[in-house]
C-alpha atoms as a PDB file:
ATOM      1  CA  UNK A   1      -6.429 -10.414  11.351  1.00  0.00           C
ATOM      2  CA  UNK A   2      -4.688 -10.973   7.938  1.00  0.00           C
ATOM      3  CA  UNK A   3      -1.261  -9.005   6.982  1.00  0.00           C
ATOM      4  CA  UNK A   4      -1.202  -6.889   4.007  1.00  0.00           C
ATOM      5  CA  UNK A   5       1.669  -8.811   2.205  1.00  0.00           C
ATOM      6  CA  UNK A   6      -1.216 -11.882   2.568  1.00  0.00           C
ATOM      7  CA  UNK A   7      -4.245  -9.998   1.096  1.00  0.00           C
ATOM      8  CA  UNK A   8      -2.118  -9.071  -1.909  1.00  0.00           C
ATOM      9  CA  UNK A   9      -0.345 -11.888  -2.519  1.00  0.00           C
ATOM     10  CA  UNK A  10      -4.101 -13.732  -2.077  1.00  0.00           C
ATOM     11  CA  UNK A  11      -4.785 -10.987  -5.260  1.00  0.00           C
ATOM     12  CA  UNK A  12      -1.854 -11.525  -7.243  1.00  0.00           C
ATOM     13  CA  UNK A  13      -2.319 -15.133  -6.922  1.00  0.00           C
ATOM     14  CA  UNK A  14      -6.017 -14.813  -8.440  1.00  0.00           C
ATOM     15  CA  UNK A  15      -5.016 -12.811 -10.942  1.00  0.00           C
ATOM     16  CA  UNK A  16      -2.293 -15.135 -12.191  1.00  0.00           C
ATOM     17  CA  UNK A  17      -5.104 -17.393 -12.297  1.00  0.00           C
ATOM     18  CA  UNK A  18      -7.557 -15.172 -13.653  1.00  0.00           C
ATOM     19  CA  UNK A  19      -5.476 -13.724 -16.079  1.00  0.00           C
ATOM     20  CA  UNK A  20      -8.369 -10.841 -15.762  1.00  0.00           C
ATOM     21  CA  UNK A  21      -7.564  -7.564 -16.247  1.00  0.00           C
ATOM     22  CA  UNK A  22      -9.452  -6.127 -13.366  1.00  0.00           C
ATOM     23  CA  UNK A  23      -7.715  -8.131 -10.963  1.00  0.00           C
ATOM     24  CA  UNK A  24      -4.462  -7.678 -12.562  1.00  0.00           C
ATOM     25  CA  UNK A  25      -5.647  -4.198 -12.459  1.00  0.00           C
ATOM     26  CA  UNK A  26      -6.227  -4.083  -8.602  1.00  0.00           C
ATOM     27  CA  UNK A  27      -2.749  -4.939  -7.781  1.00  0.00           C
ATOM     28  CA  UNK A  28      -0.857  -2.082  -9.147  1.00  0.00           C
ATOM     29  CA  UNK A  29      -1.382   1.637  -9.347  1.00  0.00           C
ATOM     30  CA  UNK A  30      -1.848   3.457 -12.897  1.00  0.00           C
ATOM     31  CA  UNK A  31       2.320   4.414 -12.850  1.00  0.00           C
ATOM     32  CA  UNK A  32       3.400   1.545 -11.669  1.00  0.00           C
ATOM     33  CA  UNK A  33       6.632  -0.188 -12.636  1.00  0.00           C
ATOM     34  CA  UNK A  34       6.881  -3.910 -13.156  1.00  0.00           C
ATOM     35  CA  UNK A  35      10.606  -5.455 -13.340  1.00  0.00           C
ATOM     36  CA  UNK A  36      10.987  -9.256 -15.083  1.00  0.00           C
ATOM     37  CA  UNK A  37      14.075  -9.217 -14.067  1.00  0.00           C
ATOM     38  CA  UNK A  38      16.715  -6.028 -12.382  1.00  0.00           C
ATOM     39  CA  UNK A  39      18.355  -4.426 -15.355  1.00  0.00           C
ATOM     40  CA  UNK A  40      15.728  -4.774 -17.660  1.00  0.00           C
ATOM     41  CA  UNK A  41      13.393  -1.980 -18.694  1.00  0.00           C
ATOM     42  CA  UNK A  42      10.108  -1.898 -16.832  1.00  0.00           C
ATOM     43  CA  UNK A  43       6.408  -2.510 -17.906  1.00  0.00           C
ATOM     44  CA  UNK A  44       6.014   0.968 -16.782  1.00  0.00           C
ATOM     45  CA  UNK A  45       2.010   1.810 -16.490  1.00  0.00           C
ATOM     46  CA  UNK A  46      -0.759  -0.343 -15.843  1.00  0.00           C
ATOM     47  CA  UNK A  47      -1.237  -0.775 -19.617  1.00  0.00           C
ATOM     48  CA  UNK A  48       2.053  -2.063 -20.222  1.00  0.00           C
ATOM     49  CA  UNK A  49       1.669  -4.626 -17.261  1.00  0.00           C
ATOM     50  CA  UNK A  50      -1.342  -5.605 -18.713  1.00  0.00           C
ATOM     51  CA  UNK A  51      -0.225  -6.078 -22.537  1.00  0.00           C
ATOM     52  CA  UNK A  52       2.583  -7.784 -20.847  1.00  0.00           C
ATOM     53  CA  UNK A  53       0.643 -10.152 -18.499  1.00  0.00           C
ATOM     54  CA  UNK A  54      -1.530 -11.558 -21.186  1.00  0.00           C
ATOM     55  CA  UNK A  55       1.731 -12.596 -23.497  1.00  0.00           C
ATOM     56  CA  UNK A  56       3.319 -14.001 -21.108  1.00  0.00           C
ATOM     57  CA  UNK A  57       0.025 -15.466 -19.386  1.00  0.00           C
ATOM     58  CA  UNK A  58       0.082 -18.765 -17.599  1.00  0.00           C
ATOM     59  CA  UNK A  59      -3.218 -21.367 -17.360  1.00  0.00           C
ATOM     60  CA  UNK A  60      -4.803 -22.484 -14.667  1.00  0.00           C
ATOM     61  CA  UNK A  61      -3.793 -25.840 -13.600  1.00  0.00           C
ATOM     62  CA  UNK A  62      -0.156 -25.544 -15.171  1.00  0.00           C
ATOM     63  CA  UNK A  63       1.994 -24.529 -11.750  1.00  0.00           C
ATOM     64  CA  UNK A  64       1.735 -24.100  -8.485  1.00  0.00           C
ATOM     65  CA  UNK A  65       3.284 -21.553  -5.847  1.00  0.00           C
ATOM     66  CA  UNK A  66       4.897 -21.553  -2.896  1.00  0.00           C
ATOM     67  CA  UNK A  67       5.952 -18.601  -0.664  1.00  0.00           C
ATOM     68  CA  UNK A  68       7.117 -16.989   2.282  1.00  0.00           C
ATOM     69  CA  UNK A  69       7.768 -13.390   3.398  1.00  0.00           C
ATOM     70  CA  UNK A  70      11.791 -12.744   3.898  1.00  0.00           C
ATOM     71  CA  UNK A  71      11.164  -9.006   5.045  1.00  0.00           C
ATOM     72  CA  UNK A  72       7.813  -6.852   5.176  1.00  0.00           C
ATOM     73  CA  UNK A  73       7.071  -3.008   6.262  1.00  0.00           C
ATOM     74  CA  UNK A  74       4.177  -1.237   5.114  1.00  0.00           C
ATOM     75  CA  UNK A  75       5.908  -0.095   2.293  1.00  0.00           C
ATOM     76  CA  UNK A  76       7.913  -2.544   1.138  1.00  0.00           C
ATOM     77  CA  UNK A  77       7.512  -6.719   1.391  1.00  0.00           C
ATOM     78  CA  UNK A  78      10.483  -9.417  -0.087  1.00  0.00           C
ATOM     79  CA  UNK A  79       8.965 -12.613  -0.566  1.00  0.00           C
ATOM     80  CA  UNK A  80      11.003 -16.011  -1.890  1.00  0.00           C
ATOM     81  CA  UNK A  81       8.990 -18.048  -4.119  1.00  0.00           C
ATOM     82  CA  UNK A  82       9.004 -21.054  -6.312  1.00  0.00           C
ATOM     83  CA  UNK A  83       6.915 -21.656  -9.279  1.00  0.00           C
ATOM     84  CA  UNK A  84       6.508 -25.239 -10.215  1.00  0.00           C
ATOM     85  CA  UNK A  85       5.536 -25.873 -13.394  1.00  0.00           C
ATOM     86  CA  UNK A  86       3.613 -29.470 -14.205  1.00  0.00           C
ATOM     87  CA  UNK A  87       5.266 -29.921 -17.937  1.00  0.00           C
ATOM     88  CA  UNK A  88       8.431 -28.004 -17.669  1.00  0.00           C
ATOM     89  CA  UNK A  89      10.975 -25.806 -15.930  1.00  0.00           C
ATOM     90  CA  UNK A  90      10.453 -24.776 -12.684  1.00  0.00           C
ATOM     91  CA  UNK A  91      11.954 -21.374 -10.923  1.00  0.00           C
ATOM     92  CA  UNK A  92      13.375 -20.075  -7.342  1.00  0.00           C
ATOM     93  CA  UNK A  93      11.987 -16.425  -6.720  1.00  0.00           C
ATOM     94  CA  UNK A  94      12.803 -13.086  -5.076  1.00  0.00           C
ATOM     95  CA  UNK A  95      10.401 -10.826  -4.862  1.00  0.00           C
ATOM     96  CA  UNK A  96      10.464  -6.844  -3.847  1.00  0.00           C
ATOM     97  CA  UNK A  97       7.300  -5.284  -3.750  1.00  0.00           C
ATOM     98  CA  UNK A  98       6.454  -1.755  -3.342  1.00  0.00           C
ATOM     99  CA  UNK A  99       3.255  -0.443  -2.016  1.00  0.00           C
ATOM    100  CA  UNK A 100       1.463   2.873  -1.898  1.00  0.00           C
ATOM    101  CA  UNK A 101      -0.765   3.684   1.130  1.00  0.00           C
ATOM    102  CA  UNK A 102      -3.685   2.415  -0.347  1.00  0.00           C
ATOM    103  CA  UNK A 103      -1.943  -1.097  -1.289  1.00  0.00           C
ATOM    104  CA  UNK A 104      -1.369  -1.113  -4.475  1.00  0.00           C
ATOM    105  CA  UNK A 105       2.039  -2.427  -5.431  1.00  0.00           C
ATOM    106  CA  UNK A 106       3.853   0.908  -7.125  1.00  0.00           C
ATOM    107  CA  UNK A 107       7.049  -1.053  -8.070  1.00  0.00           C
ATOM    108  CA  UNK A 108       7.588  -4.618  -8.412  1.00  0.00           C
ATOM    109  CA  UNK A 109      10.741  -6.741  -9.250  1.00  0.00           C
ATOM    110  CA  UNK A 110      11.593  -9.914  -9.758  1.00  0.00           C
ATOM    111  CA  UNK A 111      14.641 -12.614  -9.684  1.00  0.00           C
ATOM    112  CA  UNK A 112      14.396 -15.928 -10.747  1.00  0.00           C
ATOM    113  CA  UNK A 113      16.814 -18.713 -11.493  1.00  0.00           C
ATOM    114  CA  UNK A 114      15.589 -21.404 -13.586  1.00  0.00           C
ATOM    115  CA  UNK A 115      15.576 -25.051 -12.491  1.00  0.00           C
ATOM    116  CA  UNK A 116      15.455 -27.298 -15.053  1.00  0.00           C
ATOM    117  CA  UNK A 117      12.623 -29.867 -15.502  1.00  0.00           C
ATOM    118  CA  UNK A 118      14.835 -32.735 -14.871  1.00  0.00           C
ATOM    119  CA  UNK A 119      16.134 -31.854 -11.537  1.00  0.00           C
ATOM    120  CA  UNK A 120      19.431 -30.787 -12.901  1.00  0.00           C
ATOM    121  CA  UNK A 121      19.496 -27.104 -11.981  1.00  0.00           C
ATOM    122  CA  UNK A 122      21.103 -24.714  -8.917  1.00  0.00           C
ATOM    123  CA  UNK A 123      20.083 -26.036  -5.734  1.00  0.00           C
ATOM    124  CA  UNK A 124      20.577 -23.899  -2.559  1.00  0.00           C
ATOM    125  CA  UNK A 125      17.820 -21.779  -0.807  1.00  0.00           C
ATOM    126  CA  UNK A 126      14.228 -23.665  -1.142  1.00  0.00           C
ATOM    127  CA  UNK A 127      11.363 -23.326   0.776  1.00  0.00           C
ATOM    128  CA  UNK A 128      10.151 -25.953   2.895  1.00  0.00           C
ATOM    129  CA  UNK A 129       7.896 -28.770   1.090  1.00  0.00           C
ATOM    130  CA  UNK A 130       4.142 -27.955   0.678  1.00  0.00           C
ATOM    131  CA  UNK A 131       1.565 -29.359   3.373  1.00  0.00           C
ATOM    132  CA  UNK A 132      -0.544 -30.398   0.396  1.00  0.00           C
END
């Protein structure tokens, strides 16, 4: 049987990929509240996360993603990440997610601490190396 914190990471990593508003849609209730970073404001709403989503869209084909769950409860999961990008930066992720019953993330924050293309940047906590 698959976890939750699978399923909707499965869906966020579609909709990254989709860029479609219906899946982008899917992951997040109407009030939800999306964090780029602690501190600043939120994409608060599902329009605003949407709006928000397609500027800062990526393309198929131009990263990949690796992750792992840290802590998950049926309300909340923490997942590190890292986003390797083919033609530039890449980034180290922390992500808190909030859900509602019905799955839908209701809150949703983000660290990230940029590692330069050349290899230059923080090292410290990775994940392990893909198995592709």
């Amino acid at each position: 049987m698959s976890e939750p914190i699978n399923d909707w990471m499965d869906a966020y990593l579609r909709a990254w990929d989709s860029n479609d508003p219906d899946d982008i849609r899917a992951l997040f209730t109407d009030d939800a509240e999306y964090y780029t970073l602690p501190g600043r404001p939120a994409k608060a709403g599902i329009d605003a996360i949407l709006a928000w989503w397609e500027d800062a869209r990526d393309e198929p084909g131009d990263y990949t993603f690796r992750w792992e769950p840290v802590s998950v409860t049926p309300a909340r999961a923490v997942i590190q990440g890292y986003t390797d990008y083919r033609e530039r930066e890449g980034y180290h992720n922390l992500w808190i997610i909030d859900f509602e019953p019905g799955g839908r993330a209701s809150r949703f924050t983000e660290w990230w601490v940029e590692v330069p293309a050349d290899g230059s940047g923080p090292k410290g906590a990775t994940l392990p190396a893909s198995d592709d």
